[in-house]
C-alpha atoms as a PDB file:
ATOM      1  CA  UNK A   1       9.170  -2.654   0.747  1.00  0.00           C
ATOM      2  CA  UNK A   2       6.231  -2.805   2.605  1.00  0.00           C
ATOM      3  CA  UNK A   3       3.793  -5.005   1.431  1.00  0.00           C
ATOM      4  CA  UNK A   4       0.666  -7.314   2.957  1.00  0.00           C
ATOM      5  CA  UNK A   5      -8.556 -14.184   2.100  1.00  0.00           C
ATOM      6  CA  UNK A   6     -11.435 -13.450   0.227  1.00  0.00           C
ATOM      7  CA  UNK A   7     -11.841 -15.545  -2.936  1.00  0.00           C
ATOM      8  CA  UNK A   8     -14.052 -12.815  -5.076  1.00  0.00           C
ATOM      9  CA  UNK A   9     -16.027 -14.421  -9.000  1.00  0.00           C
ATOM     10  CA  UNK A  10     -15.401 -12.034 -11.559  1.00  0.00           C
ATOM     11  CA  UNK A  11     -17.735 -11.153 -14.490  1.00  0.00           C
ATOM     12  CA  UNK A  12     -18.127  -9.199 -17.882  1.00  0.00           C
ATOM     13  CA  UNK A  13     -17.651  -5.799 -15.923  1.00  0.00           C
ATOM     14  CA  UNK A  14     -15.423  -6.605 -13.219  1.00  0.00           C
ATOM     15  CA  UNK A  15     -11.873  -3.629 -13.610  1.00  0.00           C
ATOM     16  CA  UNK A  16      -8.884  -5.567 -14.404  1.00  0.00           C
ATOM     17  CA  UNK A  17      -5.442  -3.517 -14.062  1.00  0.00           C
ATOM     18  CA  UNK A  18      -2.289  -3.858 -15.995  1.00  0.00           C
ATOM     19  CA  UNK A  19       1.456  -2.858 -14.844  1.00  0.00           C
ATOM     20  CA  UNK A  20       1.134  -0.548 -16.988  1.00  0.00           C
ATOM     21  CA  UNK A  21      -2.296   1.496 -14.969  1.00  0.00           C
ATOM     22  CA  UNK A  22       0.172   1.769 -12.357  1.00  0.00           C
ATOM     23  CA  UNK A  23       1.844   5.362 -13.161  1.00  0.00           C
ATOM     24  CA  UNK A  24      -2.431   6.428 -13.536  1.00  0.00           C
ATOM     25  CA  UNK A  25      -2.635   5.197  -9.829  1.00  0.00           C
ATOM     26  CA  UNK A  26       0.294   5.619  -7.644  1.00  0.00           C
ATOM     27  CA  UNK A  27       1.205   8.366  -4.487  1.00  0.00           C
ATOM     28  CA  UNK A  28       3.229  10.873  -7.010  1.00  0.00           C
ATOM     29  CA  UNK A  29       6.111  14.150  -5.781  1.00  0.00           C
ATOM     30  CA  UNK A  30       2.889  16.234  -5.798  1.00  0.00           C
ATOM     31  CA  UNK A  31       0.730  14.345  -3.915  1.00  0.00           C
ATOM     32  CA  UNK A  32       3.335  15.151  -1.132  1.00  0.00           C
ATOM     33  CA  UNK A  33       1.677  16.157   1.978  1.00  0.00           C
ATOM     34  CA  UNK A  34       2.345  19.796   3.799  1.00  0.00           C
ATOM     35  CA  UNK A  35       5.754  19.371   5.388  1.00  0.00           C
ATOM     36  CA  UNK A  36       6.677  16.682   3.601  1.00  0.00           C
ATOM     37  CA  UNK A  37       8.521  15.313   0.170  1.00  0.00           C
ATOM     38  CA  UNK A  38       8.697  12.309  -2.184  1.00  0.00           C
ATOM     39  CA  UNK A  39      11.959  10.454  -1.873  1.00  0.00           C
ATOM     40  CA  UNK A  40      12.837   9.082  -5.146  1.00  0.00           C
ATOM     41  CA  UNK A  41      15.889   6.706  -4.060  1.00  0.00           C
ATOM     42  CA  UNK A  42      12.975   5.143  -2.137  1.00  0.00           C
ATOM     43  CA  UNK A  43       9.960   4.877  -4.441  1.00  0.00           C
ATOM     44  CA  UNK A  44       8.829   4.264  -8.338  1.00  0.00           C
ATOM     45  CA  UNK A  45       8.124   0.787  -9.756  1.00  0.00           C
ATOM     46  CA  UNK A  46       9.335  -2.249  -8.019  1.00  0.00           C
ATOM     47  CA  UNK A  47       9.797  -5.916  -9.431  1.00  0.00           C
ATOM     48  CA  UNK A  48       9.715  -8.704  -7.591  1.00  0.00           C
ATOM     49  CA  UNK A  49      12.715  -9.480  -6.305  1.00  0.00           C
ATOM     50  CA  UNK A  50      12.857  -5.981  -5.546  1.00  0.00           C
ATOM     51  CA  UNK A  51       9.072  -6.095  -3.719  1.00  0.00           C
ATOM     52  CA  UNK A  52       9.309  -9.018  -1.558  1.00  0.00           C
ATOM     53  CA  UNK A  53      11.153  -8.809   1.426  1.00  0.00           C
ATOM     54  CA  UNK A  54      12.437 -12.601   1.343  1.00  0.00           C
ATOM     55  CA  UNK A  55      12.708 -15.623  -0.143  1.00  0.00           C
ATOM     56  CA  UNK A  56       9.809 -17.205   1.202  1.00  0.00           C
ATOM     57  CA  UNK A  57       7.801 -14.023   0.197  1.00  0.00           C
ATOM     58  CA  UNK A  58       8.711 -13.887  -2.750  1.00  0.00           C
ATOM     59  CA  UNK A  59       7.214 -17.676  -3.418  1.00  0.00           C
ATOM     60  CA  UNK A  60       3.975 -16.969  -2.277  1.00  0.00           C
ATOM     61  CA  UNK A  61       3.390 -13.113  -3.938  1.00  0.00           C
ATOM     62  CA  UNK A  62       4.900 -15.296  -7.398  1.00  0.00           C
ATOM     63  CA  UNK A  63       2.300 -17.907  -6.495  1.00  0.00           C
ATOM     64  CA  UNK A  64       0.094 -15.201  -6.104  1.00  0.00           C
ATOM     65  CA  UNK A  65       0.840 -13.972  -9.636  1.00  0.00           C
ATOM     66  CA  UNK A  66       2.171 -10.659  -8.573  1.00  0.00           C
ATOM     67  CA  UNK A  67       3.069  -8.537 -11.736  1.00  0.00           C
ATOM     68  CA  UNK A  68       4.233  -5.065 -10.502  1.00  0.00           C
ATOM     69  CA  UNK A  69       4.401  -3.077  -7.549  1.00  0.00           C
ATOM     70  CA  UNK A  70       5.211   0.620  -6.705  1.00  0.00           C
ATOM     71  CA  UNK A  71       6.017   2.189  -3.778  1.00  0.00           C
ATOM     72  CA  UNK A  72       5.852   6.107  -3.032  1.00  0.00           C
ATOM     73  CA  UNK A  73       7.558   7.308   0.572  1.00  0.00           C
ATOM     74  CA  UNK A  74       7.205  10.819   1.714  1.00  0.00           C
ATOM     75  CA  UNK A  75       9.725  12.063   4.858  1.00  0.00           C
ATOM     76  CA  UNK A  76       9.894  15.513   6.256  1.00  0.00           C
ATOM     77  CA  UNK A  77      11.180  17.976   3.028  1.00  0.00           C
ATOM     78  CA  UNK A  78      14.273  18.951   4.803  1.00  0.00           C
ATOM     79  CA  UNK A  79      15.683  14.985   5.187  1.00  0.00           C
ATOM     80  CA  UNK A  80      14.066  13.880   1.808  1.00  0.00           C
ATOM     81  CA  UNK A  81      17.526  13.798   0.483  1.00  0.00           C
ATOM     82  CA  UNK A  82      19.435  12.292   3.420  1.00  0.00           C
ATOM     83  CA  UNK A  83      19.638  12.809   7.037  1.00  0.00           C
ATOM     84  CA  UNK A  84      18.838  10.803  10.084  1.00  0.00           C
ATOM     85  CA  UNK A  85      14.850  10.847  10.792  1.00  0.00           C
ATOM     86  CA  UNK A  86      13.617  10.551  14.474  1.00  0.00           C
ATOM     87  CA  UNK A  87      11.379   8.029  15.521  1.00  0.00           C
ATOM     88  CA  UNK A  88       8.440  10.347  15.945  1.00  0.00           C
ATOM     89  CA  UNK A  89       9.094  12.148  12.540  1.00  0.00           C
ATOM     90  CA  UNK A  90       6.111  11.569  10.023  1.00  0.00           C
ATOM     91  CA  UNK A  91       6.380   9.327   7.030  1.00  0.00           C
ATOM     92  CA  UNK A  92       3.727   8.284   4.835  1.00  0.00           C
ATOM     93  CA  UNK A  93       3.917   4.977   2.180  1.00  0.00           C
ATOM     94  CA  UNK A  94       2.156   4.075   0.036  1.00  0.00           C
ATOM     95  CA  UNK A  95       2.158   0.746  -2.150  1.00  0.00           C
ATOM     96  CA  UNK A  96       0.196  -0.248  -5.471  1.00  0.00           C
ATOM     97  CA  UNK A  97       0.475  -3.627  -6.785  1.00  0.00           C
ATOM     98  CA  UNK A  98      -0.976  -5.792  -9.907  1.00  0.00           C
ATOM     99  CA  UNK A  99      -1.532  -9.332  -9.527  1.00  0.00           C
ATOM    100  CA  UNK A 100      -2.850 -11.901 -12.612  1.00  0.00           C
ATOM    101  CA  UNK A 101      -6.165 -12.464 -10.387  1.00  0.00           C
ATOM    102  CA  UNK A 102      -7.965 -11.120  -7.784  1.00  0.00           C
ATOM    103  CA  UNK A 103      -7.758 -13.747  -5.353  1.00  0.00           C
ATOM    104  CA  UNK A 104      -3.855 -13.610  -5.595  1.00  0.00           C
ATOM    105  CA  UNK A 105      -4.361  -9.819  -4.665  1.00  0.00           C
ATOM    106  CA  UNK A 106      -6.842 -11.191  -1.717  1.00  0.00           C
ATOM    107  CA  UNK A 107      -3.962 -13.617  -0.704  1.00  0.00           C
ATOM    108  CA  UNK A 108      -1.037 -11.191  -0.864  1.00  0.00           C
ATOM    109  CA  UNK A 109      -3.321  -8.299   0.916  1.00  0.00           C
ATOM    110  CA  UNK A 110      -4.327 -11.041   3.591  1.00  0.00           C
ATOM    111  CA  UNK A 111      -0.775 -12.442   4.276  1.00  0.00           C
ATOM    112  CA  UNK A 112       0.705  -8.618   3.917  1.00  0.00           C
ATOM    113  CA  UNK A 113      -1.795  -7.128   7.049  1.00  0.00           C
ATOM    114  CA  UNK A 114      -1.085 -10.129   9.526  1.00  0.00           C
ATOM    115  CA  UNK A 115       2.431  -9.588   8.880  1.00  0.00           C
ATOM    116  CA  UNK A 116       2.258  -5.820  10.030  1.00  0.00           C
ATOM    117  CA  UNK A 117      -0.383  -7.039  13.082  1.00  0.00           C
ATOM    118  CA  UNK A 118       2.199 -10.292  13.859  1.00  0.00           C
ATOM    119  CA  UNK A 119       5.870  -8.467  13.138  1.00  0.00           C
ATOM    120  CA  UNK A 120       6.541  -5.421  12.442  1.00  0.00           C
ATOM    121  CA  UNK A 121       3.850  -3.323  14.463  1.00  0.00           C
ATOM    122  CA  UNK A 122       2.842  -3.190  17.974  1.00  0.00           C
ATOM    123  CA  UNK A 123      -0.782  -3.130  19.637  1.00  0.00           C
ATOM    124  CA  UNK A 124      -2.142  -3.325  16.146  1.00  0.00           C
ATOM    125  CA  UNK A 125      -6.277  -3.122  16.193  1.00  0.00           C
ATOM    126  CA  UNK A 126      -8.767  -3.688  13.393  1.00  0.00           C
ATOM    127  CA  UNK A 127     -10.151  -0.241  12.865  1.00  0.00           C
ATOM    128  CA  UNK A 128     -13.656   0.608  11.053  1.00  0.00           C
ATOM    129  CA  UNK A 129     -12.995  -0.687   7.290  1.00  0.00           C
ATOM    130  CA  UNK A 130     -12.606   2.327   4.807  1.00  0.00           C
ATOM    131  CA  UNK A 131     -14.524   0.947   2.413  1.00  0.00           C
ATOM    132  CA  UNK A 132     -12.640   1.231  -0.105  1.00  0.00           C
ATOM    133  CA  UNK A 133     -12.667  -1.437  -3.255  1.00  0.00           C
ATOM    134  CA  UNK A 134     -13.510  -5.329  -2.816  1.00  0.00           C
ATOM    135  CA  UNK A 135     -12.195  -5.599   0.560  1.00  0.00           C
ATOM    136  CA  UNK A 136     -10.395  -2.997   3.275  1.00  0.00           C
ATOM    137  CA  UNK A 137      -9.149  -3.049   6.074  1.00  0.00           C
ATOM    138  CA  UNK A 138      -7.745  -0.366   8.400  1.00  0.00           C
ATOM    139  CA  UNK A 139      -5.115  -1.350  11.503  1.00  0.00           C
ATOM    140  CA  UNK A 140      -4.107   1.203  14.455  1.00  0.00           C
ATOM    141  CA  UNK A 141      -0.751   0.582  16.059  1.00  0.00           C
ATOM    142  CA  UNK A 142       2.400   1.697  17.034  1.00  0.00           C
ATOM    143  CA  UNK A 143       5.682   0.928  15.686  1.00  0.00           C
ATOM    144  CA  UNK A 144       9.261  -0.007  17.929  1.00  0.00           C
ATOM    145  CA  UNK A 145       9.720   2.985  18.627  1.00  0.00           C
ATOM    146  CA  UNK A 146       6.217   3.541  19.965  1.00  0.00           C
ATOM    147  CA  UNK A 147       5.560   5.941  16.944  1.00  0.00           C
ATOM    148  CA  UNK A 148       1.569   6.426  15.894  1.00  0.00           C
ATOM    149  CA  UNK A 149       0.783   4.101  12.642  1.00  0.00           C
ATOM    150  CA  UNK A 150      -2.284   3.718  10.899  1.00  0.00           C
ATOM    151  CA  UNK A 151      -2.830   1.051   7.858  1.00  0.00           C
ATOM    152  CA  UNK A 152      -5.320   1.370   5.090  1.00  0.00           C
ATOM    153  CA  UNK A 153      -5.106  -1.584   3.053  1.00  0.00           C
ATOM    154  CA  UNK A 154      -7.736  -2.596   0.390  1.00  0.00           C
ATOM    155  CA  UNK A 155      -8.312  -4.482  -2.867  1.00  0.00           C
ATOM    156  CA  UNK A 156      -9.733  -3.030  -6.055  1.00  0.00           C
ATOM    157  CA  UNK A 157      -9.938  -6.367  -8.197  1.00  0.00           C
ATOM    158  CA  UNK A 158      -6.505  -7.196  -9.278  1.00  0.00           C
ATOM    159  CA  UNK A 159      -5.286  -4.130  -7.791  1.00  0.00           C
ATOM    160  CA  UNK A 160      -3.549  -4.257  -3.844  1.00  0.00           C
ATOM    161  CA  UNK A 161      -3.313  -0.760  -2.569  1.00  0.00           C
ATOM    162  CA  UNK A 162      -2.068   0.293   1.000  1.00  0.00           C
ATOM    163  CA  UNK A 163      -1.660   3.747   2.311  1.00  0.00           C
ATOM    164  CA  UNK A 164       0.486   4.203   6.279  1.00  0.00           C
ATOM    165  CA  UNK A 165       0.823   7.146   7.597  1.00  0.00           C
ATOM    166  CA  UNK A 166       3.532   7.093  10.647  1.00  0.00           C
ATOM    167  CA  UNK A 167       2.845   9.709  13.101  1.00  0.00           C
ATOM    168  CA  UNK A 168       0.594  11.315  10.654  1.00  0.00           C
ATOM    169  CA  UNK A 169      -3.248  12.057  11.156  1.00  0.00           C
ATOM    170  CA  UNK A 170      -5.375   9.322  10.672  1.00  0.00           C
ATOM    171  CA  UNK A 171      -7.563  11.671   8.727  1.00  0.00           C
ATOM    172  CA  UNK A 172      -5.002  12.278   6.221  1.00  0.00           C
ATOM    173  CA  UNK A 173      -4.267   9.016   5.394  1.00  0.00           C
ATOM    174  CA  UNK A 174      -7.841   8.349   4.963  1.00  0.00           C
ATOM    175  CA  UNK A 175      -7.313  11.242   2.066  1.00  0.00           C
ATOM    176  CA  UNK A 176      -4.318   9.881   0.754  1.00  0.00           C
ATOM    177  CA  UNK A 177      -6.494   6.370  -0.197  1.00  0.00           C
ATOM    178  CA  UNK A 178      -9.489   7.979  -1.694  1.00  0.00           C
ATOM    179  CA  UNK A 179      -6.949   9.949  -4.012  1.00  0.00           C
ATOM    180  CA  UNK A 180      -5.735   6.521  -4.888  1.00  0.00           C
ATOM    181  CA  UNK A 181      -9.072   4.627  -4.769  1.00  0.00           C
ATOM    182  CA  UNK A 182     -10.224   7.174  -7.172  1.00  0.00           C
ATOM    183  CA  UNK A 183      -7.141   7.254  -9.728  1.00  0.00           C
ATOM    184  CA  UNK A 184      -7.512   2.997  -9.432  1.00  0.00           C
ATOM    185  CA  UNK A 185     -11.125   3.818 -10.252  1.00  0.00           C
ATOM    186  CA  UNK A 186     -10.375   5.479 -13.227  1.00  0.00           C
ATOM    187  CA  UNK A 187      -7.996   3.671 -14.517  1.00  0.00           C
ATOM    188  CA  UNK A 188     -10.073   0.757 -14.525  1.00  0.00           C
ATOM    189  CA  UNK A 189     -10.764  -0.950 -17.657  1.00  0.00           C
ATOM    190  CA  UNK A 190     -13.573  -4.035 -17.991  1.00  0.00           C
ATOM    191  CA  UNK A 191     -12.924  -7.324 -18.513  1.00  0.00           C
END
């Protein structure tokens, strides 16, 4: 799964999350955009064995203190229950995860984004932040197979929440994370 440093002080009112704000915060079925549809096989809570791609990732996001994670995928509705997807076909992710502190969120955020800029995208730029949460970032690339991507990526406290749309409009990415800046919002709870 998908994943990606600003050391942040908490205080009294500072939003911590718990695994358990996750289901209040993730991409759901009917968040699925027009044309598209959730694929289940793909998505719902993630441990982490299950959430880091490899050994050495799995080190640092357990270093991190990495609690849960969730991932949603959305494919077009007519191969969301198998069938071969082009390289131009969109897709859109998204990825909510709860770590024991904010700055292991900062870390695993950080480390998560250069991965995407260093390996698995192509011509990746640093777009205009979102401003979303703590910290946010936004990245423009393509893929291998020279597919559109765009990469919002942010931190709500504890909280690391990504949203990429693959040859999707930018602009409704950018609506996919305020739905899910806004349920992390809610869910908050003080410290």
């Amino acid at each position: 799964m998908l994943l990606v440093t600003i050391v942040g002080c908490s205080h009294p009112s500072t939003p911590r999350y718990q695994p358990s704000d996750l289901a209040a915060i993730e991409l759901r079925p009917a968040d699925a955009p027009a044309g598209l549809a959730y694929v289940e096989q793909f998505s719902g809570d993630q441990d982490l064995n299950a959430f880091a791609r490899d050994d050495a990732e799995r080190a640092r996001l357990a270093q991190d203190g990495f609690e849960l994670g969730n991932g949603a995928l959305f494919v077009p509705a007519d191969r969301a229950s198998g069938g071969h997807l082009t390289a131009r076909d969109p897709i859109v992710q998204g990825t909510v995860a709860v770590f024991a502190k904010d700055e292991g969120a900062s870390a695993s955020l950080g480390r998560f984004l250069d991965d995407l800029r260093s390996r698995q995208l192509r011509g990746a730029t640093d777009g205009a932040s979102p401003g979303l949460g703590d910290e946010s970032y936004r990245l423009d690339a393509t893929n291998t197979d020279g597919a559109s991507v765009t990469v919002l990526g942010w931190r709500q406290a504890n909280l690391v929440l990504v949203v990429i749309g693959t040859s999707f409009a930018p602009s409704s990415v950018e609506r996919l994370a305020e739905l899910v800046d806004a349920r992390a919002l809610s869910a908050a709870r003080p410290s």
